[in-house]
PDB file of N, CA and C in Angstrom:
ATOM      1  N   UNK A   1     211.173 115.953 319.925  1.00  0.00           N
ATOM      2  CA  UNK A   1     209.942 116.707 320.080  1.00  0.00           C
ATOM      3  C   UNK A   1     209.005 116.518 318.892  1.00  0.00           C
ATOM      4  N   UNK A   2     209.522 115.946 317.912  1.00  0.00           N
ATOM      5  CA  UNK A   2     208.782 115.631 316.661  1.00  0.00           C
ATOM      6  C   UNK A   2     207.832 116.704 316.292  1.00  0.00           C
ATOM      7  N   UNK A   3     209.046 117.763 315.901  1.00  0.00           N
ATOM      8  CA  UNK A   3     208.632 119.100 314.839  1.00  0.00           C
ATOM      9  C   UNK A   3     209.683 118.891 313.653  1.00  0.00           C
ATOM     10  N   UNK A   4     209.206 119.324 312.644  1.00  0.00           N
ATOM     11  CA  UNK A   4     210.033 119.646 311.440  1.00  0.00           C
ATOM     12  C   UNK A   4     211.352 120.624 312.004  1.00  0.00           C
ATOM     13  N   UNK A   5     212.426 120.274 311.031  1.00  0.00           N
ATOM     14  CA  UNK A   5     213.276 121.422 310.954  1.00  0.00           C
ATOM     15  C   UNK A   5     212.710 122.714 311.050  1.00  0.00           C
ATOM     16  N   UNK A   6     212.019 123.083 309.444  1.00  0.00           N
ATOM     17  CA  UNK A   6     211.340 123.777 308.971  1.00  0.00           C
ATOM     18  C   UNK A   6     210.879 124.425 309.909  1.00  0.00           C
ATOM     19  N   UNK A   7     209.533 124.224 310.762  1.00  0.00           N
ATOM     20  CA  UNK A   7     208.907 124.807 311.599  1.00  0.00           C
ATOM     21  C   UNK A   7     209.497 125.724 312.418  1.00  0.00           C
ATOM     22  N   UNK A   8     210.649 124.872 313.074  1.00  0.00           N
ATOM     23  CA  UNK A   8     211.536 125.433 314.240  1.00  0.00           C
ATOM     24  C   UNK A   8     212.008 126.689 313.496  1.00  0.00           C
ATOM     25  N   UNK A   9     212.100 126.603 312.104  1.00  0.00           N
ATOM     26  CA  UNK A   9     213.171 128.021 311.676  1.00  0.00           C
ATOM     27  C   UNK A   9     212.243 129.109 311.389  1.00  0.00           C
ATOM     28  N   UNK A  10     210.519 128.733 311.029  1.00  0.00           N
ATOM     29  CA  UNK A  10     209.535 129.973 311.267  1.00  0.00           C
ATOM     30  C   UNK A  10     209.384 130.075 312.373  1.00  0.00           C
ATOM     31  N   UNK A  11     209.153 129.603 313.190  1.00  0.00           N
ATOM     32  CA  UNK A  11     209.150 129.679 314.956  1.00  0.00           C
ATOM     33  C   UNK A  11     210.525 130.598 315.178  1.00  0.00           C
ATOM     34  N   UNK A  12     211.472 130.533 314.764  1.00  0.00           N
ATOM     35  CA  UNK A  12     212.908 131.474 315.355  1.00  0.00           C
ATOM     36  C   UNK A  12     212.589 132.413 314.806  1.00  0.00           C
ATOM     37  N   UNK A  13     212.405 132.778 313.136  1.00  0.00           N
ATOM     38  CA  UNK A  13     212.099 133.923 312.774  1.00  0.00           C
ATOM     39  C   UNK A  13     210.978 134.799 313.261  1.00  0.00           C
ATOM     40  N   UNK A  14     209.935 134.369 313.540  1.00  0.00           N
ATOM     41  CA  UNK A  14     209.050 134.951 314.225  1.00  0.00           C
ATOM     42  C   UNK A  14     209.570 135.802 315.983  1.00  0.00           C
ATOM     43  N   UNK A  15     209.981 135.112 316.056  1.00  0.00           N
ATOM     44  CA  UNK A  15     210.526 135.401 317.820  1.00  0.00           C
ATOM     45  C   UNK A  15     211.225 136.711 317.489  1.00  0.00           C
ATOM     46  N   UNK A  16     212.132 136.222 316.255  1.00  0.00           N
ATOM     47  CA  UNK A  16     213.676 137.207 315.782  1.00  0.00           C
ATOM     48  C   UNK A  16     212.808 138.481 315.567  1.00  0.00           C
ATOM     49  N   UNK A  17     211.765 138.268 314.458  1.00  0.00           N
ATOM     50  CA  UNK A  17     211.101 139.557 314.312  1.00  0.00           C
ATOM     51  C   UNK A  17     209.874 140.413 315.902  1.00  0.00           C
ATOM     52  N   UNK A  18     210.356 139.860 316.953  1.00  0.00           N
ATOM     53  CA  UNK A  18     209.344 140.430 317.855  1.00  0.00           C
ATOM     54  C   UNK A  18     207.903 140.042 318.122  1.00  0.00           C
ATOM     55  N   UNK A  19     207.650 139.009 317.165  1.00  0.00           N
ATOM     56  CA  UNK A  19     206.264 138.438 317.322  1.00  0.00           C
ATOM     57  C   UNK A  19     206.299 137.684 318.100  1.00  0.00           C
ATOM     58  N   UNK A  20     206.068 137.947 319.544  1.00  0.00           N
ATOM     59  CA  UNK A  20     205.668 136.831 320.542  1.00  0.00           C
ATOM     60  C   UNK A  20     204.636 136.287 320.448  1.00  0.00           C
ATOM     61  N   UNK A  21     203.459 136.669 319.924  1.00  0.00           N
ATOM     62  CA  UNK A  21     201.930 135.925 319.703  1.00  0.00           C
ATOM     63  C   UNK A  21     202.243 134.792 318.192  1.00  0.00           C
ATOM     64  N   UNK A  22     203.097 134.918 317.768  1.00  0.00           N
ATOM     65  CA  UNK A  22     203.458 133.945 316.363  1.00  0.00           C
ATOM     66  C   UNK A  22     203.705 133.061 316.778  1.00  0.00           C
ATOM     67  N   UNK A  23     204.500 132.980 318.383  1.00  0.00           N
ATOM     68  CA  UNK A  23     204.876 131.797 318.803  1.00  0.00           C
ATOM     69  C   UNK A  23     203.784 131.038 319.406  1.00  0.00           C
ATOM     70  N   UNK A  24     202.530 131.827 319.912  1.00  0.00           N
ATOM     71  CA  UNK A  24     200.825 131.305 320.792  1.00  0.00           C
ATOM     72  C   UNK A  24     200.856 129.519 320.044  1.00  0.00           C
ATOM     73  N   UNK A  25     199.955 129.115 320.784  1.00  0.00           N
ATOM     74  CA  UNK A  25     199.372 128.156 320.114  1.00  0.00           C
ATOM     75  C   UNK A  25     198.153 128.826 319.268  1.00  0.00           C
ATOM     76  N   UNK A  26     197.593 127.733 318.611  1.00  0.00           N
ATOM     77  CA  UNK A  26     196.468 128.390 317.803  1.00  0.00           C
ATOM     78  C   UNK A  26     195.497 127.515 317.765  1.00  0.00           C
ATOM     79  N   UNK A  27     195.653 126.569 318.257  1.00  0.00           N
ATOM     80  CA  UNK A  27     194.873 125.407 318.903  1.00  0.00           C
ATOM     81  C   UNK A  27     195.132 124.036 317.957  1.00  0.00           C
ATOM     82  N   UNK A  28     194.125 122.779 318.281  1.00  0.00           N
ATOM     83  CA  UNK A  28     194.508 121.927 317.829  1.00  0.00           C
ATOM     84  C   UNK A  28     194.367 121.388 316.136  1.00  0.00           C
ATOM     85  N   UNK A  29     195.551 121.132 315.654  1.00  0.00           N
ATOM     86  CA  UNK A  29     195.592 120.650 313.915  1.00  0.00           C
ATOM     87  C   UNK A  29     194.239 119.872 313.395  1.00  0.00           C
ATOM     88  N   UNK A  30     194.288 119.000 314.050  1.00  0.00           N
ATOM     89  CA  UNK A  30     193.014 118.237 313.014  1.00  0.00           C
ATOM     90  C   UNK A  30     191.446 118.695 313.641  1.00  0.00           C
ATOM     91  N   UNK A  31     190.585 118.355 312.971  1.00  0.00           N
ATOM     92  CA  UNK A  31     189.704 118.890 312.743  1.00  0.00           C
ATOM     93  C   UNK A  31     188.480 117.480 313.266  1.00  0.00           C
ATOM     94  N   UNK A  32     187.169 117.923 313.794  1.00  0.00           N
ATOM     95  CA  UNK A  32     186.655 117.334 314.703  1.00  0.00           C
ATOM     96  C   UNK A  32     186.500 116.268 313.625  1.00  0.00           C
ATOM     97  N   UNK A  33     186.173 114.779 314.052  1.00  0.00           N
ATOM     98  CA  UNK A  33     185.717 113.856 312.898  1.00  0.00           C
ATOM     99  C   UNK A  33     184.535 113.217 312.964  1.00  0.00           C
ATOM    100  N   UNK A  34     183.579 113.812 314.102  1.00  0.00           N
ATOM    101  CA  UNK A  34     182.726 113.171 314.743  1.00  0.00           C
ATOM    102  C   UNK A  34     181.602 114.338 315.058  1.00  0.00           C
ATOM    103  N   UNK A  35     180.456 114.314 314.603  1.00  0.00           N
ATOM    104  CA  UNK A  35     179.536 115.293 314.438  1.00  0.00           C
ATOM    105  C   UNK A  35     178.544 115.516 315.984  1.00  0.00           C
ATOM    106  N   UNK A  36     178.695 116.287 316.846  1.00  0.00           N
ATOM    107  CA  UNK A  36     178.111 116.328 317.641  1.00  0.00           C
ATOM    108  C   UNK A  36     177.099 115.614 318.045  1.00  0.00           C
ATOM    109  N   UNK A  37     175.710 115.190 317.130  1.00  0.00           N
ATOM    110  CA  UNK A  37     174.664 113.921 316.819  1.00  0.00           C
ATOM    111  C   UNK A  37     175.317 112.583 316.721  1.00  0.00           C
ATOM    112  N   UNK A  38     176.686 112.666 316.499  1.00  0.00           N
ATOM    113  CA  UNK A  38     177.272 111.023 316.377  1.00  0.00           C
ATOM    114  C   UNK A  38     177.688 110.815 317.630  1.00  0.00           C
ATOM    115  N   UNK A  39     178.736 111.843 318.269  1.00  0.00           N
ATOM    116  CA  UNK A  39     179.031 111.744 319.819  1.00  0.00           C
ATOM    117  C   UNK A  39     177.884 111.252 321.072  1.00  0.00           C
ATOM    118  N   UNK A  40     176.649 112.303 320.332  1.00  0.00           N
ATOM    119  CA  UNK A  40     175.487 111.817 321.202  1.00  0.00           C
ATOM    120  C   UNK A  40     175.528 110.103 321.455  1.00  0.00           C
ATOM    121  N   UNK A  41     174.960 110.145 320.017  1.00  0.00           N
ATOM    122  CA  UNK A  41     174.668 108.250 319.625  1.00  0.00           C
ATOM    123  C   UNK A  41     175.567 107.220 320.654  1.00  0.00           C
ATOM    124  N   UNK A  42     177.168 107.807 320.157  1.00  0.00           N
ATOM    125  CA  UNK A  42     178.230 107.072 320.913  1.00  0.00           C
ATOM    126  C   UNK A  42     177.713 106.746 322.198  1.00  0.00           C
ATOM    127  N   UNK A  43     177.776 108.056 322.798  1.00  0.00           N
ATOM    128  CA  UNK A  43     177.701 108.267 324.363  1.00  0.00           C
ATOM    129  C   UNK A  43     176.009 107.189 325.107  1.00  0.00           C
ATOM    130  N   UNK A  44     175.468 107.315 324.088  1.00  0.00           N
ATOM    131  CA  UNK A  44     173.954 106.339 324.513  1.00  0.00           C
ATOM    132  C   UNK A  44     174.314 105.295 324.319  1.00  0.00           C
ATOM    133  N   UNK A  45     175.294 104.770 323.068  1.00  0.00           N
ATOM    134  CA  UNK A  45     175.270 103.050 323.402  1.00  0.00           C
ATOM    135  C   UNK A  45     176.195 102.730 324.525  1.00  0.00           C
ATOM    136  N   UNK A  46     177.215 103.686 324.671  1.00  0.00           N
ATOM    137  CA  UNK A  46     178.510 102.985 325.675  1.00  0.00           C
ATOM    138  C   UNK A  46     177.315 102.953 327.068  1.00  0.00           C
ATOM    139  N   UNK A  47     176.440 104.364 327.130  1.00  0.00           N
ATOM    140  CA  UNK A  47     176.300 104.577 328.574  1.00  0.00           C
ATOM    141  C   UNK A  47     175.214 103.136 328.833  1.00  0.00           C
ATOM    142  N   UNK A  48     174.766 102.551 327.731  1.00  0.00           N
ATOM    143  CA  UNK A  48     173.957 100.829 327.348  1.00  0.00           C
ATOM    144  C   UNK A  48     174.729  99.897 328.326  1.00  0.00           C
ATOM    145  N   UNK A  49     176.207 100.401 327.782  1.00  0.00           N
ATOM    146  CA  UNK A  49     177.044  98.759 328.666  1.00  0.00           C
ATOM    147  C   UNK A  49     177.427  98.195 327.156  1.00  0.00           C
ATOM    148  N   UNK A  50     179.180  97.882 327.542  1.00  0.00           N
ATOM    149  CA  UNK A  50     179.379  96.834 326.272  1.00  0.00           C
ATOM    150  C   UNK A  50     178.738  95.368 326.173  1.00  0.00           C
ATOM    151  N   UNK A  51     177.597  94.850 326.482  1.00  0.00           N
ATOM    152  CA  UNK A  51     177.214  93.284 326.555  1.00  0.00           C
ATOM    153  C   UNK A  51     175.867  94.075 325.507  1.00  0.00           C
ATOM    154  N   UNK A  52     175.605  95.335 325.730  1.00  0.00           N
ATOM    155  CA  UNK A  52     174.387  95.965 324.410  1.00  0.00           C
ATOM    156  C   UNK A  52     174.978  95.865 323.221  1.00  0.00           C
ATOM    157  N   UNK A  53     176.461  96.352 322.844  1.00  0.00           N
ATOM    158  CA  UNK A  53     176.916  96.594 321.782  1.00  0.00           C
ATOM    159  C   UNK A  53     177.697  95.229 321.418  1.00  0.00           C
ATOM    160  N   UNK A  54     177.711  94.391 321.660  1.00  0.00           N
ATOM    161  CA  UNK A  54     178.188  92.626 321.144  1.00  0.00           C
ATOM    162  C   UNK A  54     179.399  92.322 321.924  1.00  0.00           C
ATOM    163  N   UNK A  55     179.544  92.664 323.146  1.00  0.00           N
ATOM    164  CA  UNK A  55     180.817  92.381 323.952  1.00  0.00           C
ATOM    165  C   UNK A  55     180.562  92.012 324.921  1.00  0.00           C
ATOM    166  N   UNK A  56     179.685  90.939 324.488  1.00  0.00           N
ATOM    167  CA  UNK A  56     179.218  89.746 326.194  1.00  0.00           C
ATOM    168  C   UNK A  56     180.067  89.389 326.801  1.00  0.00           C
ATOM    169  N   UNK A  57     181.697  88.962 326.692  1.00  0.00           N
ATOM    170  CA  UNK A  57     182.632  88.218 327.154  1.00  0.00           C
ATOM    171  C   UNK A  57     183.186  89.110 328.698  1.00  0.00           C
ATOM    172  N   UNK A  58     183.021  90.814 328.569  1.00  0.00           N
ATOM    173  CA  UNK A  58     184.269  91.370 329.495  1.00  0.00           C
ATOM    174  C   UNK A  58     183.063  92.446 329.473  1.00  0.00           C
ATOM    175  N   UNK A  59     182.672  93.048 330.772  1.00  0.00           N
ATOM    176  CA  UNK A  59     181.476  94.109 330.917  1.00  0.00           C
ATOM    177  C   UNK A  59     182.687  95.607 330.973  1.00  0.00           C
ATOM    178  N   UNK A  60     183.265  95.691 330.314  1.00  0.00           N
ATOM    179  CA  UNK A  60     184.265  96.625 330.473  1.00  0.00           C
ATOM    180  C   UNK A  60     184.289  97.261 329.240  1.00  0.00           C
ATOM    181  N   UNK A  61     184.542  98.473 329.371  1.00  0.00           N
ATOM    182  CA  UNK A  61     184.811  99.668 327.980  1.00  0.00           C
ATOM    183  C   UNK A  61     186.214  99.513 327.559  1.00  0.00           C
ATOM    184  N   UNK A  62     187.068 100.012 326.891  1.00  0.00           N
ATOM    185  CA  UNK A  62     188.121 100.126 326.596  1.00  0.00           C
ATOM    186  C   UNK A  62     188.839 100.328 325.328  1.00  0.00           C
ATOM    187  N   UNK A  63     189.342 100.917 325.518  1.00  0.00           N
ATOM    188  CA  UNK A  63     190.022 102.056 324.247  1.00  0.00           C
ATOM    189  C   UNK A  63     189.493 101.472 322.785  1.00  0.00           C
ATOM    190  N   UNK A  64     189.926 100.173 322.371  1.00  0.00           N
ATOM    191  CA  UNK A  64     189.655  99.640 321.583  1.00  0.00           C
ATOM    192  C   UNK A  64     188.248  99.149 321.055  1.00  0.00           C
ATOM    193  N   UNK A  65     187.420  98.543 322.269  1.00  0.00           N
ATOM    194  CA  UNK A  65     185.975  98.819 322.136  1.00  0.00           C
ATOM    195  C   UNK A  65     185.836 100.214 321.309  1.00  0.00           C
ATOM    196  N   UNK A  66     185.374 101.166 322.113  1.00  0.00           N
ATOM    197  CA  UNK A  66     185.148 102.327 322.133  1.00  0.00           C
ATOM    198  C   UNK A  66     185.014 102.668 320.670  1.00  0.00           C
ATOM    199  N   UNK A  67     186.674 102.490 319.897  1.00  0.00           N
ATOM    200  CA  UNK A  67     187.211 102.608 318.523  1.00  0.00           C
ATOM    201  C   UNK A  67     186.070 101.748 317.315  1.00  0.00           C
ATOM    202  N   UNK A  68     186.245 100.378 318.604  1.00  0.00           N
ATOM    203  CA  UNK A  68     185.481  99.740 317.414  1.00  0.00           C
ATOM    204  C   UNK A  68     183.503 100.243 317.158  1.00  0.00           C
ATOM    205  N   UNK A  69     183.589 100.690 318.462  1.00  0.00           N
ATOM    206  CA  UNK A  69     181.950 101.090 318.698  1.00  0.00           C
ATOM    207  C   UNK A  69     181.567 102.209 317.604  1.00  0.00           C
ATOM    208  N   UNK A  70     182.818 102.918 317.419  1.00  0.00           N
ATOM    209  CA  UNK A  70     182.437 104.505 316.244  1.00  0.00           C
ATOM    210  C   UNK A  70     182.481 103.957 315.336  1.00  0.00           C
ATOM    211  N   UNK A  71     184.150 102.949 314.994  1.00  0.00           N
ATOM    212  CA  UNK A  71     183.429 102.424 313.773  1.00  0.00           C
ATOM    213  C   UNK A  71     182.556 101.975 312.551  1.00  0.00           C
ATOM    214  N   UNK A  72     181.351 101.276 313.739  1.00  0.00           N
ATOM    215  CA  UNK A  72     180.797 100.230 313.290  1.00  0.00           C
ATOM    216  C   UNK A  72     179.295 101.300 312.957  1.00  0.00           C
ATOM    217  N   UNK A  73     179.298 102.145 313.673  1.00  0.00           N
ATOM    218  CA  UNK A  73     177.986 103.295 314.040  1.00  0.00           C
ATOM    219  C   UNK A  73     178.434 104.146 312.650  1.00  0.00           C
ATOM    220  N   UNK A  74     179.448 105.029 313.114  1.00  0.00           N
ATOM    221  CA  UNK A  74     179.547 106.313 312.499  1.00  0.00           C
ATOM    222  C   UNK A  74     180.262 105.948 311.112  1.00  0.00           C
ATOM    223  N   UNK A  75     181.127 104.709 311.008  1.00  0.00           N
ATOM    224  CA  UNK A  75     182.025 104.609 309.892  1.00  0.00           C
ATOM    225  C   UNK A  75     183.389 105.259 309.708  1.00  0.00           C
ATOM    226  N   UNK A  76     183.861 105.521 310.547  1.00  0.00           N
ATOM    227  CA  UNK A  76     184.712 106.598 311.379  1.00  0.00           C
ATOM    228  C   UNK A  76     185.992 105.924 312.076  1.00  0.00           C
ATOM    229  N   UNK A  77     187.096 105.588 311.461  1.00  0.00           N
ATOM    230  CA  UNK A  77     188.034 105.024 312.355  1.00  0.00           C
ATOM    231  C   UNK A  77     189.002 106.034 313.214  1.00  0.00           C
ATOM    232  N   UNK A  78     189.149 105.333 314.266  1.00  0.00           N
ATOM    233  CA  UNK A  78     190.080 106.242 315.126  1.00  0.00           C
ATOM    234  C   UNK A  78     191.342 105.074 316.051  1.00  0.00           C
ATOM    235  N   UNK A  79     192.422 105.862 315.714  1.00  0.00           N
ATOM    236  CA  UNK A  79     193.597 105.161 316.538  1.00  0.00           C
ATOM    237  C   UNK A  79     193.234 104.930 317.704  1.00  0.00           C
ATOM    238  N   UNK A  80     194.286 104.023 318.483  1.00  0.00           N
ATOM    239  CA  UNK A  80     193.883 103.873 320.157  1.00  0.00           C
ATOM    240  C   UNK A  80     194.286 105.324 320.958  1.00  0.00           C
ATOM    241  N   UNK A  81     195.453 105.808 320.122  1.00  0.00           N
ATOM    242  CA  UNK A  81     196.556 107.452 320.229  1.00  0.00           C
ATOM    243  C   UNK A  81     194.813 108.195 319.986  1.00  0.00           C
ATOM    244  N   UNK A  82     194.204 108.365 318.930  1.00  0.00           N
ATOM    245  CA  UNK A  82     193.456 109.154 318.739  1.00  0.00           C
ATOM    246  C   UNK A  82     192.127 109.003 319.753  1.00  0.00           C
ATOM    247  N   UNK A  83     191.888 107.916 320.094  1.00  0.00           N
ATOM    248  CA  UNK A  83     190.776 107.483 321.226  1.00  0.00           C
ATOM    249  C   UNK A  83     190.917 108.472 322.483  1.00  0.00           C
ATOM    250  N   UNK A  84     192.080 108.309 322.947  1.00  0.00           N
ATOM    251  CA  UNK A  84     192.719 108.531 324.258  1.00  0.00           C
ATOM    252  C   UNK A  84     192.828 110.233 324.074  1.00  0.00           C
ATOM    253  N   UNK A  85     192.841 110.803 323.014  1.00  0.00           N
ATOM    254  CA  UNK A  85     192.694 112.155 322.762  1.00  0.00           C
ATOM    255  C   UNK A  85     191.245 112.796 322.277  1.00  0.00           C
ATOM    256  N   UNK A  86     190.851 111.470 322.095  1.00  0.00           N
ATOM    257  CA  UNK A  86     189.046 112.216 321.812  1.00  0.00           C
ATOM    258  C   UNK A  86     188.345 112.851 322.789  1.00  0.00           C
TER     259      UNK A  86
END
């Protein structure tokens, strides 16, 4: 499940002590990396077509595009894992 030991044993103690809301989620760990005005930007060149943004070969988007498109704009790298969760 790729949690710490650790975690699991504040997670038990919490339960142990009656705190069912300790166990809630609290939403997601990292923190946005991409400024609402950059998402815009994104979203105008993809909605261009990749042959606008230097990908004459394949008229297709794809994870890696995409990655490389924030890149190159925002300066901003993102995994293909982190793409697919953006």
């Amino acid at each position: 499940m790729r949690v710490t030991k650790r975690s699991v044993e504040r997670w038990r103690a919490a339960w142990k002590q009656g705190e069912a809301q300790a166990l809630c989620s609290t939403g997601p760990v990292a923190r946005e990396r991409l400024s609402k005005r950059q998402w815009t930007k994104v979203a105008a060149l993809r909605d261009a077509g990749p042959g606008v943004c230097g990908f004459e070969d394949d008229q297709r988007w794809t994870l890696a595009r995409v990655a490389d498109l924030i890149g190159r704009i925002c300066h901003v790298s993102y995994t293909l894992t982190g793409m697919s969760a953006a």
